[in-house]
C-alpha atoms as a PDB file:
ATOM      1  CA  UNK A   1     -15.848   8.167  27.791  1.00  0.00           C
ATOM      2  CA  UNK A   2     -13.604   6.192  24.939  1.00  0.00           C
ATOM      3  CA  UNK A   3     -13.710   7.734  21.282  1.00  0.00           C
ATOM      4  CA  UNK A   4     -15.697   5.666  18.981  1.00  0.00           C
ATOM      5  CA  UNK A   5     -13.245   4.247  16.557  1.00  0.00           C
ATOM      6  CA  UNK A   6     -13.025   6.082  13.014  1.00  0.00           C
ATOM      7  CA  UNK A   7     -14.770   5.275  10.071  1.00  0.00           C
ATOM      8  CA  UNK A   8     -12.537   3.540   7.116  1.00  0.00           C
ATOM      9  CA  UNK A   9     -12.497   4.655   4.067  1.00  0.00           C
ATOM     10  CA  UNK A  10     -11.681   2.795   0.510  1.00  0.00           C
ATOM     11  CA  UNK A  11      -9.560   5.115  -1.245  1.00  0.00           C
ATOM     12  CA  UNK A  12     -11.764   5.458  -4.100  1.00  0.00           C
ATOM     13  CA  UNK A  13     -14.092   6.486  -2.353  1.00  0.00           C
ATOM     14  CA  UNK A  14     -12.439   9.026  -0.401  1.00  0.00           C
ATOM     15  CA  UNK A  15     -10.837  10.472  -4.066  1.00  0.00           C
ATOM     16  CA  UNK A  16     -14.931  10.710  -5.165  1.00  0.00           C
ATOM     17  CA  UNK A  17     -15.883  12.370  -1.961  1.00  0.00           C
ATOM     18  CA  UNK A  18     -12.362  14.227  -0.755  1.00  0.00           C
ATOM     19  CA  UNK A  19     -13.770  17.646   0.158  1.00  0.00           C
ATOM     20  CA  UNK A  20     -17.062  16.597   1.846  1.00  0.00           C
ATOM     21  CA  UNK A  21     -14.903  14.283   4.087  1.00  0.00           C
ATOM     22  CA  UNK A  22     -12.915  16.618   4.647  1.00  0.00           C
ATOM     23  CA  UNK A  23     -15.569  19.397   5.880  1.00  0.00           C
ATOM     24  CA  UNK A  24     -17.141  16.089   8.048  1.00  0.00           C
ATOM     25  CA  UNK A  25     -13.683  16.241   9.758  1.00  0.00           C
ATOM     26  CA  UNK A  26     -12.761  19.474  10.256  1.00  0.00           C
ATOM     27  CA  UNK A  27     -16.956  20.018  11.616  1.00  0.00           C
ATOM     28  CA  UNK A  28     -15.427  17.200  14.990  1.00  0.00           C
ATOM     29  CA  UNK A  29     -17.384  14.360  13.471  1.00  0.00           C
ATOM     30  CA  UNK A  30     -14.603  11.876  13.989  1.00  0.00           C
ATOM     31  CA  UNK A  31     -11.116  11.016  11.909  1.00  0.00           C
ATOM     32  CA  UNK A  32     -11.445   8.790   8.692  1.00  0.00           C
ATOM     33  CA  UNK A  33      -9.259   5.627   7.904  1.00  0.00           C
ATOM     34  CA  UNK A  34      -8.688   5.761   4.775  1.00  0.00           C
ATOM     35  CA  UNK A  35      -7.333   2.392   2.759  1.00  0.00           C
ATOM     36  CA  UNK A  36      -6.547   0.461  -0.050  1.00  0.00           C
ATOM     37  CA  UNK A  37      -7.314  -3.179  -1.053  1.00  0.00           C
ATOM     38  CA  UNK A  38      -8.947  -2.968   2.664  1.00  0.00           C
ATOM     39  CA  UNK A  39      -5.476  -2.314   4.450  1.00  0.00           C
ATOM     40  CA  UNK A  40      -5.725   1.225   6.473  1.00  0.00           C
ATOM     41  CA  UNK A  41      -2.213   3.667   4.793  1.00  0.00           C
ATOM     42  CA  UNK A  42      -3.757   7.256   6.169  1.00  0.00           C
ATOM     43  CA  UNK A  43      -5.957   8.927   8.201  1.00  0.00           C
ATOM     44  CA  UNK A  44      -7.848  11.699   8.144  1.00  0.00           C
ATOM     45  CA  UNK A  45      -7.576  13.860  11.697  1.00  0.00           C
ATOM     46  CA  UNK A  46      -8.468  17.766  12.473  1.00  0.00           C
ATOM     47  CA  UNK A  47      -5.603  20.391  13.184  1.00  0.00           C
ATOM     48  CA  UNK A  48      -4.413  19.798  16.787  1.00  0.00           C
ATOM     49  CA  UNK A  49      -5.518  16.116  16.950  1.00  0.00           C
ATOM     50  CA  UNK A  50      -1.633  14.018  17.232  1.00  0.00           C
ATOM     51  CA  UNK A  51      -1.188  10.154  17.250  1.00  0.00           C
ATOM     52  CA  UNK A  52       0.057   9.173  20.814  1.00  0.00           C
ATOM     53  CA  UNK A  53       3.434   7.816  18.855  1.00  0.00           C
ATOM     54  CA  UNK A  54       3.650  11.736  17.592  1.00  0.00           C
ATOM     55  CA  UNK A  55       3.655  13.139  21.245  1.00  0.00           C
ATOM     56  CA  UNK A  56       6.261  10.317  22.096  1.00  0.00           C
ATOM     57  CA  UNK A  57       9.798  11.934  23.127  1.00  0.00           C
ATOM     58  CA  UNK A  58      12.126  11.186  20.518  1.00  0.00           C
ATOM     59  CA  UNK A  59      14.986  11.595  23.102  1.00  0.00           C
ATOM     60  CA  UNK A  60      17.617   8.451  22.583  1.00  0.00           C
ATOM     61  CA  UNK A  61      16.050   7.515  19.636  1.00  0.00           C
ATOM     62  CA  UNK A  62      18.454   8.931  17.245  1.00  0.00           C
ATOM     63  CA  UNK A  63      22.338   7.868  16.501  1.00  0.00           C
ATOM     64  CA  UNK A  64      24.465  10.077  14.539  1.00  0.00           C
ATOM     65  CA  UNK A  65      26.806   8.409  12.255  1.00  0.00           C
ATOM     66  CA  UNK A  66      30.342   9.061  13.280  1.00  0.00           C
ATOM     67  CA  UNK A  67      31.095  10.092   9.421  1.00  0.00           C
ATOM     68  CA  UNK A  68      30.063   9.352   5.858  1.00  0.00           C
ATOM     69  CA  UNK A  69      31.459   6.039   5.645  1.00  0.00           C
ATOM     70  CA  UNK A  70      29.690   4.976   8.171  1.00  0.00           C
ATOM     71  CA  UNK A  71      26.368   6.643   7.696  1.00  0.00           C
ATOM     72  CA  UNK A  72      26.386   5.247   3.995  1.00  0.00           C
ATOM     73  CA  UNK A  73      28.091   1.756   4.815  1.00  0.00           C
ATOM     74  CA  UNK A  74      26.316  -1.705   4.175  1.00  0.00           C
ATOM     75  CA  UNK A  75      29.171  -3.579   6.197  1.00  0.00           C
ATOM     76  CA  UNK A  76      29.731  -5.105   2.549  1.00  0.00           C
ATOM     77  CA  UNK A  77      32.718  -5.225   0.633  1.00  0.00           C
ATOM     78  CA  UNK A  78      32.355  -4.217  -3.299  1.00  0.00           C
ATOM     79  CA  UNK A  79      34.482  -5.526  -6.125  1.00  0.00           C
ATOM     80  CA  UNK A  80      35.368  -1.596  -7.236  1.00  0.00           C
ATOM     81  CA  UNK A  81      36.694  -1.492  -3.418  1.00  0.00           C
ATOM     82  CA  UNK A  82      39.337  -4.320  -3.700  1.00  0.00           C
ATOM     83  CA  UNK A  83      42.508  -3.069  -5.163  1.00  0.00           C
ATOM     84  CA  UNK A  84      43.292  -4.120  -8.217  1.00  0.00           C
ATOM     85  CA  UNK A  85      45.995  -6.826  -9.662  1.00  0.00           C
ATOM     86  CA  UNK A  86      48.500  -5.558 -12.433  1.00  0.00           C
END
């Protein structure tokens, strides 16, 4: 049986009624989309409930930097990096 998709939320609304939405989640009566100007930014799930991208491996998906110049490096060359003429 699929989950019913959650119910969205304007933000307003969900600042006016914060706690009782909360209690309405945390009871297993669904998550809550919550959004502003009518685009979804959060949502609203009980302890233990994850996002299938949170259970994703993150194995491979990180580079480290081999040191600061190149973790902090644009690729672009600065005036104050050019040596100056005397």
């Amino acid at each position: 049986m699929a989950k019913a998709a959650p119910d969205v939320v304007p933000a307003t609304e969900f600042k006016a009624h914060c706690l009782a939405l909360i209690d309405r989640v945390a009871e297993g009566k669904g998550a809550i989309v919550i959004s502003k100007r009518g685009r979804p930014v959060a949502r609203l799930v009980p302890i233990g409930e994850t996002s299938r991208a949170s259970r994703k491996p993150l194995i491979g998906c990180v580079t480290i930097a081999d040191g600061d110049d190149d973790l902090f490096s644009t690729g672009a060359v600065w005036k104050s990096q050019t040596p100056r003429r005397k």
